[in-house]
C-alpha atoms as a PDB file:
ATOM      1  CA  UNK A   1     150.916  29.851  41.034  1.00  0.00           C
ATOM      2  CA  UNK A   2     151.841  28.264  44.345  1.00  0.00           C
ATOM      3  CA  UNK A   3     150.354  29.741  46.852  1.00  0.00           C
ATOM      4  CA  UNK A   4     152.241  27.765  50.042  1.00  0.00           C
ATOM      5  CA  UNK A   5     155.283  28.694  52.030  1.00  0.00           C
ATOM      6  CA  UNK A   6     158.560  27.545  51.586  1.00  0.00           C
ATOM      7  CA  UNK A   7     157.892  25.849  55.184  1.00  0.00           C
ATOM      8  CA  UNK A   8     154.502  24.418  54.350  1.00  0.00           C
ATOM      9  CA  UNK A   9     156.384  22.820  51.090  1.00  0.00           C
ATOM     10  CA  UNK A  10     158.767  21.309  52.921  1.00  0.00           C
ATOM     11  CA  UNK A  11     156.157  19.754  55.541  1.00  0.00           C
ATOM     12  CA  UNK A  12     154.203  18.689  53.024  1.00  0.00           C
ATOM     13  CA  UNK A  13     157.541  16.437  51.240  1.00  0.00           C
ATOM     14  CA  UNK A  14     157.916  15.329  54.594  1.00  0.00           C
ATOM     15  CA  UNK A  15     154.398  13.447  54.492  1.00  0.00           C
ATOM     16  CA  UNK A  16     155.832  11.612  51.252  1.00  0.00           C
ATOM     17  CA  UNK A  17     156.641   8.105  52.027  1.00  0.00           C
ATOM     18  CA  UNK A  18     159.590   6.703  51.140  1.00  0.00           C
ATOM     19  CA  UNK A  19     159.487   3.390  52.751  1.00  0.00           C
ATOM     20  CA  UNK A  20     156.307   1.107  53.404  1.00  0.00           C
ATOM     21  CA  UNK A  21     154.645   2.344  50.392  1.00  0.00           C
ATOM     22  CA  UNK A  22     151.883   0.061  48.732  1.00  0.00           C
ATOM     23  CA  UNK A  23     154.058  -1.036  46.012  1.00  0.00           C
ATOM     24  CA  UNK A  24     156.850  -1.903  48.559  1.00  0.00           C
ATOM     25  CA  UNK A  25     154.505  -4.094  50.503  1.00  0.00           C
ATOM     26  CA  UNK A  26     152.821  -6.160  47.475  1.00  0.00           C
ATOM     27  CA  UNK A  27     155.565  -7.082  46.813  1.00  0.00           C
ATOM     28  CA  UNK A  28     157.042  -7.914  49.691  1.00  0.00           C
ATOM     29  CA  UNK A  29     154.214  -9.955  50.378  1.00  0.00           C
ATOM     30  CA  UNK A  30     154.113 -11.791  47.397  1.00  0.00           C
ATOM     31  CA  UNK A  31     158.049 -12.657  47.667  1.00  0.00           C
ATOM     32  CA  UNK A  32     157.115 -13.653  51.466  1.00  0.00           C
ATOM     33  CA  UNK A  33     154.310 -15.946  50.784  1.00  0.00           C
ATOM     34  CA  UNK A  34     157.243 -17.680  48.273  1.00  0.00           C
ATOM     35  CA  UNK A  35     159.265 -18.001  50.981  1.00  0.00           C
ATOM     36  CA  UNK A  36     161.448 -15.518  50.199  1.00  0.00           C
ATOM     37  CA  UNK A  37     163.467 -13.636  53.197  1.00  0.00           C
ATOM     38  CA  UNK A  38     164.784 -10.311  52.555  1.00  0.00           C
ATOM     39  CA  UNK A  39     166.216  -7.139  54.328  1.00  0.00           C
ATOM     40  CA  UNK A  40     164.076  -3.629  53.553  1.00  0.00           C
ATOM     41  CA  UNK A  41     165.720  -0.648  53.393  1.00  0.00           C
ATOM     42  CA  UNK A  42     169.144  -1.580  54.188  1.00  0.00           C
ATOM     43  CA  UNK A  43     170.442   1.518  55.105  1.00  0.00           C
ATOM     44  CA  UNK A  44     174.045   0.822  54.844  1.00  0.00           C
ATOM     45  CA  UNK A  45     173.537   0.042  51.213  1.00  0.00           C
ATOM     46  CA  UNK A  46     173.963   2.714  49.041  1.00  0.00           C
ATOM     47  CA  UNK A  47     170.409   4.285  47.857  1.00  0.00           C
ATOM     48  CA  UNK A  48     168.811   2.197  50.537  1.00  0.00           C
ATOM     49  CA  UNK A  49     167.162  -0.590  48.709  1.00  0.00           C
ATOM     50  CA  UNK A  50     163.809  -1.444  49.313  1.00  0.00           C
ATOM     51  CA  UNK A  51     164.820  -4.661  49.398  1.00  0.00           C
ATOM     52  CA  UNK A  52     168.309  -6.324  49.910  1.00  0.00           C
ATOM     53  CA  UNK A  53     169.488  -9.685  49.294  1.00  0.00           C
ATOM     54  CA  UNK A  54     172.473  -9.119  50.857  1.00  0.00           C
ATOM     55  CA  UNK A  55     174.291 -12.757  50.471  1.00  0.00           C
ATOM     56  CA  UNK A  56     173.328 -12.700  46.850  1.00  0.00           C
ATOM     57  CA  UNK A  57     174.378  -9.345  46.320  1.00  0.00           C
ATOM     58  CA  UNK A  58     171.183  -8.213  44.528  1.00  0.00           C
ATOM     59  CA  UNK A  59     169.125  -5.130  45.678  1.00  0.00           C
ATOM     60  CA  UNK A  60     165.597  -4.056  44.408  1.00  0.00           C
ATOM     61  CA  UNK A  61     164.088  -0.609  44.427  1.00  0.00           C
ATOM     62  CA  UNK A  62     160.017  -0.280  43.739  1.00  0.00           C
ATOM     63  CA  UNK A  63     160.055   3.125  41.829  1.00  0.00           C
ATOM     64  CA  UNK A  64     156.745   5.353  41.712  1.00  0.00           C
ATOM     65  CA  UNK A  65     156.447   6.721  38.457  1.00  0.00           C
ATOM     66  CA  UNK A  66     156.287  10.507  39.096  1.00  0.00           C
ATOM     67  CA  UNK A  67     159.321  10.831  41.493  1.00  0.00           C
ATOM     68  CA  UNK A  68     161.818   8.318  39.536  1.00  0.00           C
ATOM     69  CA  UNK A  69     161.267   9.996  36.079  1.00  0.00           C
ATOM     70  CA  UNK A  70     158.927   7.177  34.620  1.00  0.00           C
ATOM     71  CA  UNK A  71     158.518   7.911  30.828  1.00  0.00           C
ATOM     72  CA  UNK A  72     160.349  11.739  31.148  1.00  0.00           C
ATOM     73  CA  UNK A  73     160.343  13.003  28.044  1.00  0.00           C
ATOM     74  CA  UNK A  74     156.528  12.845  27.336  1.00  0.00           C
ATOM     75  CA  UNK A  75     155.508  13.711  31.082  1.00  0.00           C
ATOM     76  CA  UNK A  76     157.784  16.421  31.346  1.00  0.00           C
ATOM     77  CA  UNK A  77     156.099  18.432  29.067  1.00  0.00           C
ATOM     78  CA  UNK A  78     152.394  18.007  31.378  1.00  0.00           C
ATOM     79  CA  UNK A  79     154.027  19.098  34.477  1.00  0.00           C
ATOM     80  CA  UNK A  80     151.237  22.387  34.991  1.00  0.00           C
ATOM     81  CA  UNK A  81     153.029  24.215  38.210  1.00  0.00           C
ATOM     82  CA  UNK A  82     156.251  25.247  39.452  1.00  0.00           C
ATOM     83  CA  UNK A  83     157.648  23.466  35.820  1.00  0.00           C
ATOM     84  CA  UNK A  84     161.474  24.950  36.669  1.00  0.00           C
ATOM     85  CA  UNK A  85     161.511  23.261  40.341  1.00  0.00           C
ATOM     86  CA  UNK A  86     159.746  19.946  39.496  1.00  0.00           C
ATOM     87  CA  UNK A  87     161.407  19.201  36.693  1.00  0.00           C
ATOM     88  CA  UNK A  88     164.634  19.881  38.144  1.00  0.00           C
ATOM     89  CA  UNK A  89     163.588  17.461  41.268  1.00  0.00           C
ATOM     90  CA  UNK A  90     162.574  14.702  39.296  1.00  0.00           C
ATOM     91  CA  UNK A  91     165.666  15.019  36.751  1.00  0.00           C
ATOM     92  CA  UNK A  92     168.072  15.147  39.997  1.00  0.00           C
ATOM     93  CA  UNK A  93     166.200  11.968  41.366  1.00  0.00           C
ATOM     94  CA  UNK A  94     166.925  10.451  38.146  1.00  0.00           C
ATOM     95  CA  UNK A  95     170.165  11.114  38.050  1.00  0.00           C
ATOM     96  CA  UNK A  96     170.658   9.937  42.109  1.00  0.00           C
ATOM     97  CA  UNK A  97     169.235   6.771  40.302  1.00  0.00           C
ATOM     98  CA  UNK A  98     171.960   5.944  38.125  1.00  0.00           C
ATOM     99  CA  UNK A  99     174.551   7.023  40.791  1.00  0.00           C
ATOM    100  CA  UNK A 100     173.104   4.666  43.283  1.00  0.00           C
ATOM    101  CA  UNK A 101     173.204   1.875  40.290  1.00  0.00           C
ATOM    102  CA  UNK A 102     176.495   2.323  39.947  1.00  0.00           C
ATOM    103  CA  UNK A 103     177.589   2.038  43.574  1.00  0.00           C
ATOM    104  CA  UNK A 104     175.618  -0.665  43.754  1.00  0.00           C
ATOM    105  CA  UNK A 105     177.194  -2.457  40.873  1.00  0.00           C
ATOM    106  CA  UNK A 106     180.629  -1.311  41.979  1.00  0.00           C
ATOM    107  CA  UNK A 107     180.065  -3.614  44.837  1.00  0.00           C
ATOM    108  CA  UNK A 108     179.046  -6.494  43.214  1.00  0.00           C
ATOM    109  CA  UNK A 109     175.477  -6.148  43.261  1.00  0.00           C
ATOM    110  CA  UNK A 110     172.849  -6.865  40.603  1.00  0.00           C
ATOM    111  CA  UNK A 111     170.439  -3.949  40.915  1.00  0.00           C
ATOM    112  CA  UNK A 112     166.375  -4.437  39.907  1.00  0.00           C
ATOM    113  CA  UNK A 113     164.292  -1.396  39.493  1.00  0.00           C
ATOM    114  CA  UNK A 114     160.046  -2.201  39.330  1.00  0.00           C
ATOM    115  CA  UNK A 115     157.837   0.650  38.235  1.00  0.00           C
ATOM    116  CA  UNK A 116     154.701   1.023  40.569  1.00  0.00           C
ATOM    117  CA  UNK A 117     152.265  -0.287  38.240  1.00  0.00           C
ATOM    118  CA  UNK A 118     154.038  -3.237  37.317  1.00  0.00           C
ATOM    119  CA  UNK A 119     154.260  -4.293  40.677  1.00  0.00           C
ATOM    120  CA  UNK A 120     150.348  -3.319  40.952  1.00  0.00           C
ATOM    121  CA  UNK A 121     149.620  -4.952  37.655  1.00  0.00           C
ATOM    122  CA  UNK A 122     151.838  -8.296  37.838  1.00  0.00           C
ATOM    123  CA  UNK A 123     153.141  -8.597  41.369  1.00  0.00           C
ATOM    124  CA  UNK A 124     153.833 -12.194  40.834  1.00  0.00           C
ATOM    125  CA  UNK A 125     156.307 -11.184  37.442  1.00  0.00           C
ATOM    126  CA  UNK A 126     158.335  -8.710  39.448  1.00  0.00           C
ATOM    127  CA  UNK A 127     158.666 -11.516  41.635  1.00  0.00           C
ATOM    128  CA  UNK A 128     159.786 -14.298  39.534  1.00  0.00           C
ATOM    129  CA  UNK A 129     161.859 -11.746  37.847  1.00  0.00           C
ATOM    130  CA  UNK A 130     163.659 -11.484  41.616  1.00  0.00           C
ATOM    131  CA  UNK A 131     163.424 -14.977  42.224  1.00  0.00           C
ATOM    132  CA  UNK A 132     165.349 -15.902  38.372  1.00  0.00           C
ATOM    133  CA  UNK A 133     167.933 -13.405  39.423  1.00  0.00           C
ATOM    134  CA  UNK A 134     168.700 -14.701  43.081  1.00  0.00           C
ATOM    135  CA  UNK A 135     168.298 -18.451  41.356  1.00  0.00           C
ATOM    136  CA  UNK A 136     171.728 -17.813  39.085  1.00  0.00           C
ATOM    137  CA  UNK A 137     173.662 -16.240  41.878  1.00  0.00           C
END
């Protein structure tokens, strides 16, 4: 059982990063040292990419597994606490994924989605993957 607050839950959300995170940054580094120039978290994008290419109309968001759904159906079921809210959070940030792809695409933009640990594992594939895609446009 959860023994916090409704107020201490919501401070402690608050202390969840959403931009800067490690992932964000390896990569960002690794697309940097390629001299790749980018915007982060363009906030008059829809979803606020991580990182926008904004002439080339491509926009990349580095997803941690837990909060973007990674592999649902089989974590789903390990979730220990609070089952009914988390999985409803997680599902609804899953869902405010696929809206935000399709805004995104409505616009014009080709939308890239990188799991935390492949960024951790093969920084430099993410980033060729980015670099392919801004290559053809």
């Amino acid at each position: 059982m959860d023994n916090h607050t409704p107020e201490q839950r919501t401070a402690n959300m608050k202390a969840i990063r959403y931009k800067d995170t490690k992932i964000e940054i390896i990569l960002r580094k690794e697309l940097w040292a390629r001299g790749i120039h980018y915007r982060k978290n363009c906030k008059d994008l829809p979803g606020k990419p991580d990182l926008a290419f904004k002439g080339k109309k491509v926009a990349v968001f580095c997803d941690s597994e837990f909060w973007h759904g990674y592999d649902w159906e089989n974590q789903k079921d390990r979730i220990g606490t609070r089952r009914e809210y988390w999985i409803s959070k997680i599902e609804r940030n899953m869902e405010r994924d696929r809206e935000v792809n399709r805004s995104l695409e409505d616009l014009g933009y080709i939308v890239l989605r990188f799991w935390g640990k492949s960024i951790l594992k093969n920084p430099s594939g993410c980033a060729d993957e980015i670099e392919s895609v801004l290559n053809q446009r």
